[in-house]
N, C-alpha and C. Protein backbone atom coordinates (compact mmCIF):
# COMPACT_ATOMS: atom_id res chain seq x y z
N UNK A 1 99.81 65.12 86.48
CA UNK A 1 100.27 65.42 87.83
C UNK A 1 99.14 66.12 88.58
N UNK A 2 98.93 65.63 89.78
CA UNK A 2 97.62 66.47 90.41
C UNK A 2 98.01 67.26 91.38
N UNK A 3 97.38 68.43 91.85
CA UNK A 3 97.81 69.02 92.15
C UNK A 3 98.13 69.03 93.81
N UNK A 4 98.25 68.60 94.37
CA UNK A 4 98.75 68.15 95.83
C UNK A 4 100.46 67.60 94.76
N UNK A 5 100.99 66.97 94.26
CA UNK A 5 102.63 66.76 93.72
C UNK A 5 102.92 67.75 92.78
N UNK A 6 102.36 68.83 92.66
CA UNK A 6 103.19 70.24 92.25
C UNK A 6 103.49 70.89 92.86
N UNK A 7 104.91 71.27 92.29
CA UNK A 7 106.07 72.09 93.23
C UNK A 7 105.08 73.57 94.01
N UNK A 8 105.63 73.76 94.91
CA UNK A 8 104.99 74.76 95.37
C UNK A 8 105.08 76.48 95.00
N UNK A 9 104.47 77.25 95.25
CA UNK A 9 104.41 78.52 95.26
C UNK A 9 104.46 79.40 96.39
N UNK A 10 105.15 80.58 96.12
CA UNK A 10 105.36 81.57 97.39
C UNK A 10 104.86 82.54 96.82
N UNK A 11 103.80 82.82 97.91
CA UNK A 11 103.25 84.34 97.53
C UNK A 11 103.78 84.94 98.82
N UNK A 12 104.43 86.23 98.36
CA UNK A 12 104.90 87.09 99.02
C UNK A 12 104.50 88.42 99.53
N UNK A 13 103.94 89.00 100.79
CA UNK A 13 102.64 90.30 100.73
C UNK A 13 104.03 91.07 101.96
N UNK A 14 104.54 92.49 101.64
CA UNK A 14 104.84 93.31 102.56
C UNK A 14 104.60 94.45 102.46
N UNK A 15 105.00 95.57 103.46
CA UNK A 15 105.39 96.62 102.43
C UNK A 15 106.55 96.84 102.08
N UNK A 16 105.96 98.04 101.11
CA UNK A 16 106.61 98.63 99.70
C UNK A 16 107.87 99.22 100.12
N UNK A 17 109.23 98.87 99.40
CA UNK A 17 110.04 97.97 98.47
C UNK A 17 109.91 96.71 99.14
N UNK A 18 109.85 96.04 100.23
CA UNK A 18 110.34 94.93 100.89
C UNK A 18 109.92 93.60 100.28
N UNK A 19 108.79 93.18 99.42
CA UNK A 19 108.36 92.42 98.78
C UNK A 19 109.18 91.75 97.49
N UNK A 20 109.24 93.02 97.06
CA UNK A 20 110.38 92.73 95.85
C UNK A 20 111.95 93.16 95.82
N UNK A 21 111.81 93.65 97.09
CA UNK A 21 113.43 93.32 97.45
C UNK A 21 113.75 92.05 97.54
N UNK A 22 113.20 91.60 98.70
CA UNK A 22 113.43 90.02 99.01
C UNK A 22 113.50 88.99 97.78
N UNK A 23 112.41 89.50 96.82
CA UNK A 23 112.34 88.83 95.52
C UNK A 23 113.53 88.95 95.08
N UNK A 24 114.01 90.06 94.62
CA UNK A 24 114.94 90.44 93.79
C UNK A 24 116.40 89.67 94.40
N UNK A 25 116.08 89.80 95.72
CA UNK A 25 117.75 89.03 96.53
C UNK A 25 117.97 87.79 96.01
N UNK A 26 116.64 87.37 96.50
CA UNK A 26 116.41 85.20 96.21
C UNK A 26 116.49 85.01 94.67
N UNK A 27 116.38 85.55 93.72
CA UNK A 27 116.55 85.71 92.44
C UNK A 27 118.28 85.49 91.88
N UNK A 28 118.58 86.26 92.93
CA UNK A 28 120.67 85.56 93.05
C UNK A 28 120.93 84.48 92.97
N UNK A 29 119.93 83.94 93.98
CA UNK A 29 120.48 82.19 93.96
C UNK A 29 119.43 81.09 93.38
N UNK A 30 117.81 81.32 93.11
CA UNK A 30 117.05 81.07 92.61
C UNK A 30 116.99 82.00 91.31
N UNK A 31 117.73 81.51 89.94
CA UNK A 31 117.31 82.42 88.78
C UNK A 31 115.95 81.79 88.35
N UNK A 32 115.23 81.22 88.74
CA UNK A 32 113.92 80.66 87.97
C UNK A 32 112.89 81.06 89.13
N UNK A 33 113.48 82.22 89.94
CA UNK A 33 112.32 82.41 91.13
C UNK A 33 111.03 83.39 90.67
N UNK A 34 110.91 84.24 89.67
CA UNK A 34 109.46 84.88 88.94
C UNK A 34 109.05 83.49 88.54
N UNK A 35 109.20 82.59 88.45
CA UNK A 35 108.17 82.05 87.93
C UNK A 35 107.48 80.83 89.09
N UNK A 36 107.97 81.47 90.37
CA UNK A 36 107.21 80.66 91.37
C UNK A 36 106.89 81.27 92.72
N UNK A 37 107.27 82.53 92.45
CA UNK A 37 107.39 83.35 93.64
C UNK A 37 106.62 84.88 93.25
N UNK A 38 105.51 84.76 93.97
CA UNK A 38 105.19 86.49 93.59
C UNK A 38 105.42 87.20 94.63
N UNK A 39 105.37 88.44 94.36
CA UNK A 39 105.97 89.37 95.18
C UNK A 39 104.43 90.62 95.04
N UNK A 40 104.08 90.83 96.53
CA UNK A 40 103.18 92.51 96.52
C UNK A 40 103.24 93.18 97.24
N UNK A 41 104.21 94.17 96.66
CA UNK A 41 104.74 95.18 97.29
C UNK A 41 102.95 96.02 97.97
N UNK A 42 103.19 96.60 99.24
CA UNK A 42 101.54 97.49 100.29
C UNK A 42 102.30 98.74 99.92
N UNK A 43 101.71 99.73 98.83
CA UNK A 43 102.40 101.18 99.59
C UNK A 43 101.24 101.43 100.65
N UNK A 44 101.68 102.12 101.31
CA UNK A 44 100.76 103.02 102.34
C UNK A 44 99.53 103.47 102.42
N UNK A 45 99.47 104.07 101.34
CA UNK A 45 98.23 104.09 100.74
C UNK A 45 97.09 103.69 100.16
N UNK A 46 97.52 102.52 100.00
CA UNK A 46 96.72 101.81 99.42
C UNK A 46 95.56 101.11 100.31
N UNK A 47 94.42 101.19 99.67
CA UNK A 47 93.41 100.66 100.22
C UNK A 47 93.04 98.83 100.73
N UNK A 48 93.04 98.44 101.69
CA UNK A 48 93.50 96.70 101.91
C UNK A 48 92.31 95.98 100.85
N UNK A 49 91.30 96.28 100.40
CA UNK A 49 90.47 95.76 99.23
C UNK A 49 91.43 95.69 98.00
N UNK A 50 92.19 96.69 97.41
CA UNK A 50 93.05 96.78 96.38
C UNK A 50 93.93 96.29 96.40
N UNK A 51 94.92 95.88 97.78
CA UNK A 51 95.78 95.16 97.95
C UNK A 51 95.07 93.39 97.81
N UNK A 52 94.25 93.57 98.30
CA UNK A 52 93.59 91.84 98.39
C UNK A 52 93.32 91.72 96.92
N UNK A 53 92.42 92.20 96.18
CA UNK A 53 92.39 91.98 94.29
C UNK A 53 93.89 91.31 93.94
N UNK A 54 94.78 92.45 93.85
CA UNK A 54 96.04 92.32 93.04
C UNK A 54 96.75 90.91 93.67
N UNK A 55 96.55 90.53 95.55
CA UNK A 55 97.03 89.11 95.87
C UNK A 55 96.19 88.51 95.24
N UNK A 56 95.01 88.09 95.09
CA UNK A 56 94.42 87.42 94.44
C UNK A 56 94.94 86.78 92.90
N UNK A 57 94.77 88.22 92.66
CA UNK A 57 95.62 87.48 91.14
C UNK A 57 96.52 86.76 91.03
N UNK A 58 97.81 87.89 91.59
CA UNK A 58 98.74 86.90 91.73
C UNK A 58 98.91 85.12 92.12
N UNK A 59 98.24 85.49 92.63
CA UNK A 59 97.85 83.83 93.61
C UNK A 59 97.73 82.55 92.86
N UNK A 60 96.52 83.74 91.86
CA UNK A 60 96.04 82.70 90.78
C UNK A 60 97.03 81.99 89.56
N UNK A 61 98.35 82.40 89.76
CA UNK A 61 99.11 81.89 88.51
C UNK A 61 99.63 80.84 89.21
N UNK A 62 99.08 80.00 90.26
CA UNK A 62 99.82 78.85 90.94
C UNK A 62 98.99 77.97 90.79
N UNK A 63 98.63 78.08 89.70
CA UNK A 63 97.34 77.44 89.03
C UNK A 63 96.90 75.69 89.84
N UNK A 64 96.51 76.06 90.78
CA UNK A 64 96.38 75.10 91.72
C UNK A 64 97.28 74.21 93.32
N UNK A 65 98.67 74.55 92.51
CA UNK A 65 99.48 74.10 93.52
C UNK A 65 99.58 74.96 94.99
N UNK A 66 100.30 73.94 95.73
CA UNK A 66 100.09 74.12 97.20
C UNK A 66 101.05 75.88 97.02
N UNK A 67 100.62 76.39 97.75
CA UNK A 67 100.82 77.65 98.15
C UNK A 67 101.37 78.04 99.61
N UNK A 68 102.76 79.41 99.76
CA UNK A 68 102.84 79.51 101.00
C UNK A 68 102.81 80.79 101.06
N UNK A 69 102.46 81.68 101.98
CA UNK A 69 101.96 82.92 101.77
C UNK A 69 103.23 83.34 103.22
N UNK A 70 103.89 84.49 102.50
CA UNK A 70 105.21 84.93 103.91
C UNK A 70 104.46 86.56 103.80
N UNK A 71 104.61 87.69 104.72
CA UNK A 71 104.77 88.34 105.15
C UNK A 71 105.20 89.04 106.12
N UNK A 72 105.65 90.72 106.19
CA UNK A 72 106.26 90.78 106.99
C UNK A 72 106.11 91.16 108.38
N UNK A 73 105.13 92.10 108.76
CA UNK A 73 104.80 92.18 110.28
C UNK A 73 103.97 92.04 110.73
N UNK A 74 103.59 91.33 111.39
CA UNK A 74 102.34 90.25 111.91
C UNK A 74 101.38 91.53 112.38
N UNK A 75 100.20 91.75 111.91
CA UNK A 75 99.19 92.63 112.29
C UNK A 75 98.87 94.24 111.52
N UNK A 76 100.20 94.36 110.95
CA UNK A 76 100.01 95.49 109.74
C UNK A 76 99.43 94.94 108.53
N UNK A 77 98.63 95.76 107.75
CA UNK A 77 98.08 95.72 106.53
C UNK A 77 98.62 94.58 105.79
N UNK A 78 99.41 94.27 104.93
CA UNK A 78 100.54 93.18 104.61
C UNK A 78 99.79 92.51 105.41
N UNK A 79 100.03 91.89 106.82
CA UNK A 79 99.71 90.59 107.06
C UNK A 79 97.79 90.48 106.99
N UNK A 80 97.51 91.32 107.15
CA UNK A 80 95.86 91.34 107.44
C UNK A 80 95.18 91.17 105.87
N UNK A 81 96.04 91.10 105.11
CA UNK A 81 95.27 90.91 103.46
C UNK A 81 96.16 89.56 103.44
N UNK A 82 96.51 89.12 103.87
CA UNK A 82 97.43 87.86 103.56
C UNK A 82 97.19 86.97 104.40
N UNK A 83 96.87 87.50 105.43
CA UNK A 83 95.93 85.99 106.40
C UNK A 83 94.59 86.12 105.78
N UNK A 84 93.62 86.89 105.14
CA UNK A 84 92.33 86.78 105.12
C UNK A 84 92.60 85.97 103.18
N UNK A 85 93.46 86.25 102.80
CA UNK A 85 93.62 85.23 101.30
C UNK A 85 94.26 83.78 101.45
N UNK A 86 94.90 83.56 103.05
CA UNK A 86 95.78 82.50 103.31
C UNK A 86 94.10 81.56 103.55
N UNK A 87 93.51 82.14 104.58
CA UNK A 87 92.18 81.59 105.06
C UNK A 87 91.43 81.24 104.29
N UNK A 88 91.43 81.89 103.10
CA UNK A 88 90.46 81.35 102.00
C UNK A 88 90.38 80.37 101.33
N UNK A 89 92.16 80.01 100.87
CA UNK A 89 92.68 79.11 99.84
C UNK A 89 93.03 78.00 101.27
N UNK A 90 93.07 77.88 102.49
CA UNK A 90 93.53 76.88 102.97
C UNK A 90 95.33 76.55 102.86
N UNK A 91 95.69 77.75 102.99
CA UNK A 91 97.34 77.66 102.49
C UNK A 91 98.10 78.66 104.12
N UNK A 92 99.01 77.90 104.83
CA UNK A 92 99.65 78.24 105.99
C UNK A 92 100.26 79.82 105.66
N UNK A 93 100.46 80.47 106.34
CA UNK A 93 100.80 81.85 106.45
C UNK A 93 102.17 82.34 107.26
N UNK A 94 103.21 82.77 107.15
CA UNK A 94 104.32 82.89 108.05
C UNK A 94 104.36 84.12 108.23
N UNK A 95 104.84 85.24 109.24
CA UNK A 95 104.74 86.34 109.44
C UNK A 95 106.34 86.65 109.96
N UNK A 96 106.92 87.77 109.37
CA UNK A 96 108.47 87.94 110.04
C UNK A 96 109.46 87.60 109.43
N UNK A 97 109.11 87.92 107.89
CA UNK A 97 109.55 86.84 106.51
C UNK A 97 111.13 87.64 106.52
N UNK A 98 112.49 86.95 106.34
CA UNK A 98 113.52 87.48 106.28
C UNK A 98 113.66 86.91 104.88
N UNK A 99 115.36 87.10 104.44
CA UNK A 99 115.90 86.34 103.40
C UNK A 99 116.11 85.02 103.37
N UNK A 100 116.78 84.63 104.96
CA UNK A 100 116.73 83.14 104.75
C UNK A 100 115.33 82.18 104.74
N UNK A 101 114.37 82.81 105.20
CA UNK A 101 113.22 82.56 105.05
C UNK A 101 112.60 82.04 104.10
N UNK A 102 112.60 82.98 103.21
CA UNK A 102 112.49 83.29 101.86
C UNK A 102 113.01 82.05 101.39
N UNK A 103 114.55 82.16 101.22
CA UNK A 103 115.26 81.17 100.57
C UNK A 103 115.13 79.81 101.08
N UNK A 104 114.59 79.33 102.09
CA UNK A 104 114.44 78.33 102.86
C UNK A 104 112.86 77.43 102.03
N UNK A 105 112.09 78.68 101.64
CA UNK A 105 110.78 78.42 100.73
C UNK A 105 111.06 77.77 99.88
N UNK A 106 111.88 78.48 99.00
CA UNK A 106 112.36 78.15 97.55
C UNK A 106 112.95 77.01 97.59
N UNK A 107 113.94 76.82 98.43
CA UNK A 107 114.62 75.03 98.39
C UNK A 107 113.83 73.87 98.28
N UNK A 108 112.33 73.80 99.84
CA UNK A 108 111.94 73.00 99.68
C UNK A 108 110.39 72.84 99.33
N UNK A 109 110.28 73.59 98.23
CA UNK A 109 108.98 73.52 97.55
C UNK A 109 108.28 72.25 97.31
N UNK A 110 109.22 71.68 96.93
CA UNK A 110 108.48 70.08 96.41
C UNK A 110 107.95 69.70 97.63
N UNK A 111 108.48 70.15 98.72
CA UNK A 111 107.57 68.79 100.24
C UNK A 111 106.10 69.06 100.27
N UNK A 112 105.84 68.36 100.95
CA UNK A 112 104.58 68.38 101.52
C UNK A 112 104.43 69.88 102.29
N UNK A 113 102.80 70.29 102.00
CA UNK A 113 102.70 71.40 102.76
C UNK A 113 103.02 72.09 104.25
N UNK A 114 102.92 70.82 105.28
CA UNK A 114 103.02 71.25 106.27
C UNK A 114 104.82 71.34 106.66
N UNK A 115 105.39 70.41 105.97
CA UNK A 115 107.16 70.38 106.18
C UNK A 115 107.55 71.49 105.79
N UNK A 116 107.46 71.95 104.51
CA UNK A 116 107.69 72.95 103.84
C UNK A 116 108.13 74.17 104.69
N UNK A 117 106.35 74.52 105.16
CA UNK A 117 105.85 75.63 105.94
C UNK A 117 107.03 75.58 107.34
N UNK A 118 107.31 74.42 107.54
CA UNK A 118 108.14 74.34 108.98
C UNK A 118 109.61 74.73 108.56
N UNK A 119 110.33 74.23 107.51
CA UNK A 119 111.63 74.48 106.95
C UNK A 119 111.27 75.55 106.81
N UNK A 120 110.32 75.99 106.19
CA UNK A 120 110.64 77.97 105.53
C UNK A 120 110.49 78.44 107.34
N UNK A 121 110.13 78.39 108.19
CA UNK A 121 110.26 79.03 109.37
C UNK A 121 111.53 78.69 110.25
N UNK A 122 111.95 77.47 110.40
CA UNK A 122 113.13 77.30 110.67
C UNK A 122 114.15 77.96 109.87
N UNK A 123 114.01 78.43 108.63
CA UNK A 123 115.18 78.66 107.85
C UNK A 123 115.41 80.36 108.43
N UNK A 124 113.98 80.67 108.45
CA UNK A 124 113.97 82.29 109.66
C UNK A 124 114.74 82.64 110.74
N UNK A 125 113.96 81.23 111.44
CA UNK A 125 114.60 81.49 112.43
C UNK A 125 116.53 81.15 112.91
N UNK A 126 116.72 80.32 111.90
CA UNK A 126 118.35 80.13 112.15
C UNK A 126 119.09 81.00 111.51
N UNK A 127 118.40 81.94 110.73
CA UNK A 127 118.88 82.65 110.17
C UNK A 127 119.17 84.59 111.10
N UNK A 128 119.04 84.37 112.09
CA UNK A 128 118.84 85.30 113.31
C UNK A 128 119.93 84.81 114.26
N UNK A 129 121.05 85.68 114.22
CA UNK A 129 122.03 85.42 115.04
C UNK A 129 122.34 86.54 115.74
N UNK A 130 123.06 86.68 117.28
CA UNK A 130 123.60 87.63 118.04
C UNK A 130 124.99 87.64 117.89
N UNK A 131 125.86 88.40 117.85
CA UNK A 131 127.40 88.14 117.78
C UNK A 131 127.38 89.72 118.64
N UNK A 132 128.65 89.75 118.97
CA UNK A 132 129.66 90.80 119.92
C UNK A 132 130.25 91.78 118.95
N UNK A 133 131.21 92.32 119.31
CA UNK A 133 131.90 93.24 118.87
C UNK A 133 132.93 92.49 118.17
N UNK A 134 133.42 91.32 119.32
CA UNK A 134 134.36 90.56 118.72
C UNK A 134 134.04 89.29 117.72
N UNK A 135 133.03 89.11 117.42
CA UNK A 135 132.22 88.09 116.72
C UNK A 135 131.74 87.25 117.58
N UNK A 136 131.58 87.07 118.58
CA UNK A 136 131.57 85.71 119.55
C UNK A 136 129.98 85.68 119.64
N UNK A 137 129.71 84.66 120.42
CA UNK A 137 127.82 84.34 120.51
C UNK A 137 127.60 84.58 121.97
């Protein structure tokens, strides 16, 4: 199998718990999600060189396959080590990563890279609703 028809991988960059929260949620309905989904938790402190190593690694257990890199707020640390590892490997980047998001990844791994990347953002974004007091839209 070459690697453009292997299932895909989600690397996951936020901050700390939010990385492996999200993991831990999608893990409910994906029980086989550690083994396709990494999760790196940013504490605060941490230096964005040390955060970029440890994505790296992680990265590397997708031992070639197409890759989608989610994080969560477009321009904090998290996304700035995760666009500069997205840029490297040639792998699309989503920023504003929720649960359905997330879970939207995991469903359609097998597609092609660019569909994929569009379902996991659609799955975001429909996943964002307004309701009332009374439930209404």
């Amino acid at each position: 199998m070459n690697a453009s028809s292997l299932p895909g991988h989600v690397l996951l960059l936020a901050h700390a718990p939010l990385a492996s929260a999200l993991l831990d949620c999608a893990a409910h309905v994906f029980t086989d999600a550690p083994e396709f989904v990494q999760a790196v938790d940013v504490p605060a402190d941490e230096p964005p060189e040390a955060t970029l190593q440890r994505a790296l690694q992680l990265a590397a257990r997708s031992a070639g396959a197409p890759c989608l890199v989610l994080t969560d707020v477009w321009g904090a640390t998290p996304s700035n080590v995760a666009q500069q590892l997205a840029q490297a490997q040639g792998w699309p980047l989503l920023a504003g990563v929720n649960l359905p998001m997330l879970l939207r990844a995991m469903a359609y791994r097998h597609e092609a890279l660019p569909q994929w990347a569009q379902r996991a953002l659609e799955g975001g974004h429909n996943g964002l609703l307004l309701r009332d007091a009374n439930g209404q839209a």
